[in-house]
C-alpha atoms as a PDB file:
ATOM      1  CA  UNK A   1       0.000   0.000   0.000  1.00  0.00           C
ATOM      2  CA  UNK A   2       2.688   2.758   1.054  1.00  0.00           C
ATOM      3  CA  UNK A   3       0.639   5.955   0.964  1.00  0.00           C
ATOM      4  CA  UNK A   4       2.644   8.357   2.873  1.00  0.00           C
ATOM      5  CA  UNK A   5       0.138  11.255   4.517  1.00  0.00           C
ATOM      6  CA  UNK A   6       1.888  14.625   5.764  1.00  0.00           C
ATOM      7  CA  UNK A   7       0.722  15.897   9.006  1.00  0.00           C
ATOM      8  CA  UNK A   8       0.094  19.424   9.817  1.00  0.00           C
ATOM      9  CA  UNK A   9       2.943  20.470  12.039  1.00  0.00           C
ATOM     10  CA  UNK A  10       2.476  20.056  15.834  1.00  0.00           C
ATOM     11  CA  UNK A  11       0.904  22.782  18.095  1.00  0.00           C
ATOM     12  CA  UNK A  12       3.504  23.356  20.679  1.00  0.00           C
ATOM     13  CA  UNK A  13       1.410  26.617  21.961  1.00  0.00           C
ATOM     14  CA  UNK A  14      -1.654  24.373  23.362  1.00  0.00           C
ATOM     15  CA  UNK A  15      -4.761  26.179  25.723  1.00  0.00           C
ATOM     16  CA  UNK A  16      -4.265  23.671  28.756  1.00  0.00           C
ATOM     17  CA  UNK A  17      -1.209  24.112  31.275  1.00  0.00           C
ATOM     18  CA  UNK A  18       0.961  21.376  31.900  1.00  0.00           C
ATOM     19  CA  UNK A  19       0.363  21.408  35.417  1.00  0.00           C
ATOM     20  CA  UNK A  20      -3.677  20.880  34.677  1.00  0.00           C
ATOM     21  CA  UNK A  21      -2.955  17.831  32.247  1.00  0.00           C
ATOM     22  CA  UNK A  22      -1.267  16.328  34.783  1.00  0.00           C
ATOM     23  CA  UNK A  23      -3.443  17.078  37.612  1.00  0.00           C
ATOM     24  CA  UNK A  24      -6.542  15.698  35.173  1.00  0.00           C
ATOM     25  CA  UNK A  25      -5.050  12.524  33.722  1.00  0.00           C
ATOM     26  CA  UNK A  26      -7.273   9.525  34.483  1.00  0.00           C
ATOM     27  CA  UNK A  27      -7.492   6.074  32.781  1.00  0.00           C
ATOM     28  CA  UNK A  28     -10.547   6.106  30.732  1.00  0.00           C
ATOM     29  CA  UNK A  29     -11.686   2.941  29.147  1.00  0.00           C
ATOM     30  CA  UNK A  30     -15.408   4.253  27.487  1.00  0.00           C
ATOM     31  CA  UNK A  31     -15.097   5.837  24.402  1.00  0.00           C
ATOM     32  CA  UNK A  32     -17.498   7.234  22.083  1.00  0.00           C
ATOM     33  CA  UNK A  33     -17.865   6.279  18.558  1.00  0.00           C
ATOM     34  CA  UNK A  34     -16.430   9.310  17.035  1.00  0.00           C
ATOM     35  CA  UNK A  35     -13.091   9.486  14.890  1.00  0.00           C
ATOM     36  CA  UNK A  36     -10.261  11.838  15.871  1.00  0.00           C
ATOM     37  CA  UNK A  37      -8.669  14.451  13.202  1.00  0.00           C
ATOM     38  CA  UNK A  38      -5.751  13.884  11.298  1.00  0.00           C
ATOM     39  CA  UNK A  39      -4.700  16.650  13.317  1.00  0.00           C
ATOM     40  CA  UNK A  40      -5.438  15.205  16.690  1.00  0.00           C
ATOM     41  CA  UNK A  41      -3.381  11.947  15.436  1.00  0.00           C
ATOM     42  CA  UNK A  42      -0.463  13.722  14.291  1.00  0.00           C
ATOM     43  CA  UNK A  43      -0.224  15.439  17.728  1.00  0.00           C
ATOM     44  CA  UNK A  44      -0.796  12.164  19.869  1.00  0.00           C
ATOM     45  CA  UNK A  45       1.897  10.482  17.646  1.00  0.00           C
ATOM     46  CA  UNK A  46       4.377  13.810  17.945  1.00  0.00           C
ATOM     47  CA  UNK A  47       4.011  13.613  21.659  1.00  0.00           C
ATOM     48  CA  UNK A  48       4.879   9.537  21.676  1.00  0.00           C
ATOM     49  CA  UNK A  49       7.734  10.527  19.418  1.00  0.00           C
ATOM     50  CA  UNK A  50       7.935  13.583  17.698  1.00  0.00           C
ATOM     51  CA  UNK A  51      11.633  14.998  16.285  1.00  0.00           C
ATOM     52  CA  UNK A  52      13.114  18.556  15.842  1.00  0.00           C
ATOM     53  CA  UNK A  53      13.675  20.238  12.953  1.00  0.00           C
ATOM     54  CA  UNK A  54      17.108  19.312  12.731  1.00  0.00           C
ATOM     55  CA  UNK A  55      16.914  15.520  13.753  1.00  0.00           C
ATOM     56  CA  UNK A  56      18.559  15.725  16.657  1.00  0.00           C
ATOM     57  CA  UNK A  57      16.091  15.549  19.292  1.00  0.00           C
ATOM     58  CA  UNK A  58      12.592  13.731  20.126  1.00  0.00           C
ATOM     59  CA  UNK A  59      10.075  14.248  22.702  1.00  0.00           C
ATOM     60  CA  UNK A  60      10.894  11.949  25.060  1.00  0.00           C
ATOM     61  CA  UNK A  61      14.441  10.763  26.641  1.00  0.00           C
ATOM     62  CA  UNK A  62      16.162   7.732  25.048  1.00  0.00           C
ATOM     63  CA  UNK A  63      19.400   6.196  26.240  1.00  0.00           C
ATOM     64  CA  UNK A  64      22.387   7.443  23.990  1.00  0.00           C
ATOM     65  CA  UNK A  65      19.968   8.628  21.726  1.00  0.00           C
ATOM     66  CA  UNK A  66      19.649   4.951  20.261  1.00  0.00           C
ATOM     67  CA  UNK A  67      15.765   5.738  19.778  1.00  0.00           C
ATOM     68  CA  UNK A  68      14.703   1.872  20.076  1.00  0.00           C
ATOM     69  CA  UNK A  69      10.677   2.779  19.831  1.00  0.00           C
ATOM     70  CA  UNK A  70       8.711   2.445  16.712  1.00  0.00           C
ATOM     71  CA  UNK A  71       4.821   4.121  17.068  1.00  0.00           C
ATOM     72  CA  UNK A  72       2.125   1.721  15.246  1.00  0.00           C
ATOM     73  CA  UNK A  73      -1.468   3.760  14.729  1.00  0.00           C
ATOM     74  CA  UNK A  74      -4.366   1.496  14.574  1.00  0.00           C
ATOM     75  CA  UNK A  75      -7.738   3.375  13.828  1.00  0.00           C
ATOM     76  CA  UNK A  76     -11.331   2.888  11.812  1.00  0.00           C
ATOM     77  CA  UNK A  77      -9.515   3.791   8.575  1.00  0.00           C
ATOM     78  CA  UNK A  78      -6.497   1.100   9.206  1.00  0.00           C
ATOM     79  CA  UNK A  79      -2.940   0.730   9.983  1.00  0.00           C
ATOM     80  CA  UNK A  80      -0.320   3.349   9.905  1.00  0.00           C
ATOM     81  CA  UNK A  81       3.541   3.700  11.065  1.00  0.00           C
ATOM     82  CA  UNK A  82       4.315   6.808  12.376  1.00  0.00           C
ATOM     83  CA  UNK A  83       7.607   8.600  10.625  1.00  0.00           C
ATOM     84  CA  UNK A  84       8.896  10.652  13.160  1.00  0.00           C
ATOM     85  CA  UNK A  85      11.351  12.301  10.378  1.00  0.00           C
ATOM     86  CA  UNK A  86       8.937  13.216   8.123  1.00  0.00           C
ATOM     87  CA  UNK A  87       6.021  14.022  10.624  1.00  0.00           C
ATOM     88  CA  UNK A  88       3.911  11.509   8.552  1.00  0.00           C
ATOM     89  CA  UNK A  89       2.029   8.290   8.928  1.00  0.00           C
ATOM     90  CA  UNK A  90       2.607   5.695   6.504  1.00  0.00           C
ATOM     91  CA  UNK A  91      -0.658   3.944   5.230  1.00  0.00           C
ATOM     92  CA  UNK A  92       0.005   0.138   5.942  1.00  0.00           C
ATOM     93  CA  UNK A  93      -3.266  -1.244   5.346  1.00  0.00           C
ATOM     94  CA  UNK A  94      -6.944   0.301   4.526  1.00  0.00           C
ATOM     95  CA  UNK A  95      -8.322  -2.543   7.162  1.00  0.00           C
ATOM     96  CA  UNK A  96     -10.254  -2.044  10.637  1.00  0.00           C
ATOM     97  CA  UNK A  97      -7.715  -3.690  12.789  1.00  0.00           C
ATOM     98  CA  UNK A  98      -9.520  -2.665  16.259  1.00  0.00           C
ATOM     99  CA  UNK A  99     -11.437  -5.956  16.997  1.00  0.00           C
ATOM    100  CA  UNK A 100      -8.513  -7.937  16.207  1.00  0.00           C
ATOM    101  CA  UNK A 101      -6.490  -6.071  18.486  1.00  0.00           C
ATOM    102  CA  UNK A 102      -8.603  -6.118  21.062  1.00  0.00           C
ATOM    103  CA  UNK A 103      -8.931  -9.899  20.999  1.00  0.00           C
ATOM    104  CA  UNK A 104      -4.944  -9.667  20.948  1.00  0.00           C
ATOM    105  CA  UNK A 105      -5.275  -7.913  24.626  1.00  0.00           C
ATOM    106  CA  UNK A 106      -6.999 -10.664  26.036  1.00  0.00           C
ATOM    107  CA  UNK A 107     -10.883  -9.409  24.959  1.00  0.00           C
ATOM    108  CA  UNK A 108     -10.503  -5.715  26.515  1.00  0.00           C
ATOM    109  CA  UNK A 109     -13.975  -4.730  24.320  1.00  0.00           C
ATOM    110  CA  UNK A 110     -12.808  -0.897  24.939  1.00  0.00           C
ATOM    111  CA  UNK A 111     -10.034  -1.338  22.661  1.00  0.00           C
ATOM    112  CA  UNK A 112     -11.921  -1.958  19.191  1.00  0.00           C
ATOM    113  CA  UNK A 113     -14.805   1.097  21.042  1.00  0.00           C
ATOM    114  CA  UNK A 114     -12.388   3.588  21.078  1.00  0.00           C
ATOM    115  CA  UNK A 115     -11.134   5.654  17.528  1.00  0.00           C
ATOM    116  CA  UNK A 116      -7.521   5.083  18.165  1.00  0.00           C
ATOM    117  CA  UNK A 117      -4.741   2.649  19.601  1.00  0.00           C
ATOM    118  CA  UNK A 118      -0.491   3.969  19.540  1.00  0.00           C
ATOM    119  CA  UNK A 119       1.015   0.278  19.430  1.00  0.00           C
ATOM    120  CA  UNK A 120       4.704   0.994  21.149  1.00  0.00           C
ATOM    121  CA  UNK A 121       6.886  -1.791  19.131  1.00  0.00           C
ATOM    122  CA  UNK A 122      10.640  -1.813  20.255  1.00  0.00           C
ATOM    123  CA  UNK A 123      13.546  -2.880  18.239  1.00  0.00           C
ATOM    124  CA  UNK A 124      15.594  -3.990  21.079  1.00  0.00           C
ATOM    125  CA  UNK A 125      19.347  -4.268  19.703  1.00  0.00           C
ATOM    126  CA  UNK A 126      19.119  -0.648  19.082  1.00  0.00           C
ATOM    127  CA  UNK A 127      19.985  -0.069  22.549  1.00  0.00           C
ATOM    128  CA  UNK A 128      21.190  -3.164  23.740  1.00  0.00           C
ATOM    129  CA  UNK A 129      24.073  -3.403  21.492  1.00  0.00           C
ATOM    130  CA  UNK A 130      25.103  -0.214  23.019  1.00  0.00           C
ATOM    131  CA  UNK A 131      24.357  -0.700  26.603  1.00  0.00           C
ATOM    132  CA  UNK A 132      24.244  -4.913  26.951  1.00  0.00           C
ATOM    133  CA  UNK A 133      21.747  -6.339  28.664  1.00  0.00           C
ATOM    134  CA  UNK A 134      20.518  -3.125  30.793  1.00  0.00           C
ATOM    135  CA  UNK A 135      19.915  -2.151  27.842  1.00  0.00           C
ATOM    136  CA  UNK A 136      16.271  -4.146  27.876  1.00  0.00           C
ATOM    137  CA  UNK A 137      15.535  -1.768  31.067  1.00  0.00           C
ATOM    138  CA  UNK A 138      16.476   1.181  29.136  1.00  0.00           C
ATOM    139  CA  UNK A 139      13.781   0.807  26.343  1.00  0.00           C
ATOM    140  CA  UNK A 140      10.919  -0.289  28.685  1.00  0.00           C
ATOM    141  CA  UNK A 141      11.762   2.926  30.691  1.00  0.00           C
ATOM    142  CA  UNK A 142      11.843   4.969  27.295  1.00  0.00           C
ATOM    143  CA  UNK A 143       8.468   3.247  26.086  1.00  0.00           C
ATOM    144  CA  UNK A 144       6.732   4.788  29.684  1.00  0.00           C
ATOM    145  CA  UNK A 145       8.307   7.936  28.863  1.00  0.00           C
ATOM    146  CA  UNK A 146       6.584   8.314  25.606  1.00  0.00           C
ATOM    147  CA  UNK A 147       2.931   6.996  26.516  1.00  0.00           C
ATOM    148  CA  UNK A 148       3.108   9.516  29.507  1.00  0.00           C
ATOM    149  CA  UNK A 149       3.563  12.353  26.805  1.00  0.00           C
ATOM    150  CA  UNK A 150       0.401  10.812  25.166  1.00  0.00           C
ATOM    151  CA  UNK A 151      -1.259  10.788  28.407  1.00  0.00           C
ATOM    152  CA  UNK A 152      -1.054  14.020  29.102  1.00  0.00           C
ATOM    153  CA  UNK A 153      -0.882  15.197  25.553  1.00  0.00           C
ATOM    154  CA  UNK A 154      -4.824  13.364  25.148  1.00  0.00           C
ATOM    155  CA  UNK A 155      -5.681  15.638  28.269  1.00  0.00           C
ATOM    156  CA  UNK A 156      -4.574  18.878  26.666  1.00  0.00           C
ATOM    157  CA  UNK A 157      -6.838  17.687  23.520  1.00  0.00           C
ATOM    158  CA  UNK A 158     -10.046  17.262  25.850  1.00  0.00           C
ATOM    159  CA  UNK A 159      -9.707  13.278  25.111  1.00  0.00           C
ATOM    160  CA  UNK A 160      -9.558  10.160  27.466  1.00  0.00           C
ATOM    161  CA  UNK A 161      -6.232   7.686  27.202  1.00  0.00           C
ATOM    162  CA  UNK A 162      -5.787   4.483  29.119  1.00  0.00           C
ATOM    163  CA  UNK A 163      -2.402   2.300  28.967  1.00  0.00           C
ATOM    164  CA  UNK A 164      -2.486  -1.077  28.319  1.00  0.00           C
ATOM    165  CA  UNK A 165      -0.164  -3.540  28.824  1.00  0.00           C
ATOM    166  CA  UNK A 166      -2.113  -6.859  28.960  1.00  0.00           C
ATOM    167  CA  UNK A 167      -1.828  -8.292  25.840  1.00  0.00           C
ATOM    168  CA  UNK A 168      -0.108 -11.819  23.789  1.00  0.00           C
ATOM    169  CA  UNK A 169       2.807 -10.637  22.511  1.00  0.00           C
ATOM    170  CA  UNK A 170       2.706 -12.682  19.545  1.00  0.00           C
ATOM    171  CA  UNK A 171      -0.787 -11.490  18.556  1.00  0.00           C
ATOM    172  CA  UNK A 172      -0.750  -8.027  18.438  1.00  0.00           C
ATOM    173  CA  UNK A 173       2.613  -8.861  16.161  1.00  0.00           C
ATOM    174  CA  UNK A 174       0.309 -11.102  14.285  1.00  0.00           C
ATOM    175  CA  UNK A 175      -2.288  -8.512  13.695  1.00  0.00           C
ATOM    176  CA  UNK A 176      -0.147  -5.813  12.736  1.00  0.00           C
ATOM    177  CA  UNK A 177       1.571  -7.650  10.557  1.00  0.00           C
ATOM    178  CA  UNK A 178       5.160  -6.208  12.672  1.00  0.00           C
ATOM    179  CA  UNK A 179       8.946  -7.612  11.467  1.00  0.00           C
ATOM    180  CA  UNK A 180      10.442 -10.263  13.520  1.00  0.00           C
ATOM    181  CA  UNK A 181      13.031  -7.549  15.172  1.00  0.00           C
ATOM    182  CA  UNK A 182      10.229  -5.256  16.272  1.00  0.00           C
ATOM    183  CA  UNK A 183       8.186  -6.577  19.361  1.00  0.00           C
ATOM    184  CA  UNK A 184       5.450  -4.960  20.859  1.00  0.00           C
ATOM    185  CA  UNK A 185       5.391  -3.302  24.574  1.00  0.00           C
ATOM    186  CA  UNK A 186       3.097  -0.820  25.407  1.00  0.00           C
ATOM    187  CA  UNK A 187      -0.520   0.358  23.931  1.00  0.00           C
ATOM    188  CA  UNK A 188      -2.046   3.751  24.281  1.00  0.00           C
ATOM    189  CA  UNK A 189      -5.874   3.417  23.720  1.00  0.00           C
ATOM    190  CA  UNK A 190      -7.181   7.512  23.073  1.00  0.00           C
ATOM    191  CA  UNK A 191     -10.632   8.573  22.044  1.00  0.00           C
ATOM    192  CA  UNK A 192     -13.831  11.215  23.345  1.00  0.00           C
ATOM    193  CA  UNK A 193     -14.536   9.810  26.801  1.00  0.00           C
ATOM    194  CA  UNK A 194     -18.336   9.070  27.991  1.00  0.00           C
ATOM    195  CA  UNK A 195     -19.482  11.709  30.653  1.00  0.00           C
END
């Protein structure tokens, strides 16, 4: 498929202070039936693991800069890979992948409900080549880094965001079709919350 969609650049002058994101954050796990933007996307993913201008930098602290994380988007309109480069999502496939995934972690029914999973997949040797064996502990802190930036980033958008981390391995790689040297770690589920 390879259809490569541009985001708009990220807002990095948002209405909501820091301070009151942080202060609101809540797990939310009932979602309404209503899609997000393209530009509410591109901001979730540019908080998991947005880059400067120059390259250098991303949102979130990685050890040595060896950047391990890979950000999977899962929504009504199909699979997408985040390219933190180019600010872009990379159209993998046109199919609804949310009930799939959702049997993947273990039947949690509020992950095919809600308009948008971030699938965290690691590439491991990235930073354990560098930094041996710690460096496993390294990329699971990273990983917790970058879903706390969607966290509070979901806040700031008036949206509800719940981690998950019970899920088979093997099946979420399964469903999104992932590379044997990417495995997956973390989930950010996002969507309008239920008053």
């Amino acid at each position: 498929m390879d259809t490569i969609i541009t985001l708009d650049k990220p807002n990095q002058d948002g209405s909501m202070l820091l301070e009151k994101a942080i202060a609101a954050r809540r797990s939310r796990r009932e979602f309404l039936p209503k899609a997000l933007t393209l530009e509410q996307i591109g901001q979730l993913a540019w908080a998991a693991q947005g880059q400067d201008a120059g390259g250098r930098y991303r949102t979130v602290p990685s050890a040595g800069a060896t950047y391990p994380l890979e950000v999977f988007v899962v929504t009504t309109d199909g699979l997408f890979h985040y390219l933190c480069a180019k600010h872009a999502l990379e159209k993998l496939t046109d199919q609804d992948l949310r009930a799939a995934l959702a049997s993947a972690a273990w039947g949690q029914g509020f992950v095919e409900a809600a308009p948008l999973t971030l699938v965290f997949a690691a590439q491991f040797g990235r930073t354990t080549t560098r930094y041996g064996q710690r460096g496993v502990r390294y990329v699971y802190m990273e990983a917790g880094h970058a879903a706390q930036n969607v966290h509070l980033q979901a806040e700031a958008l008036g949206l509800g965001s719940v981690a998950v981390g019970a899920f088979d391995d093997g099946s979420v790689s399964k469903v999104l079709s992932l590379p044997d040297y990417l495995e997956p770690i973390y989930m950010v589920v996002v969507g309008y919350c239920r008053k």
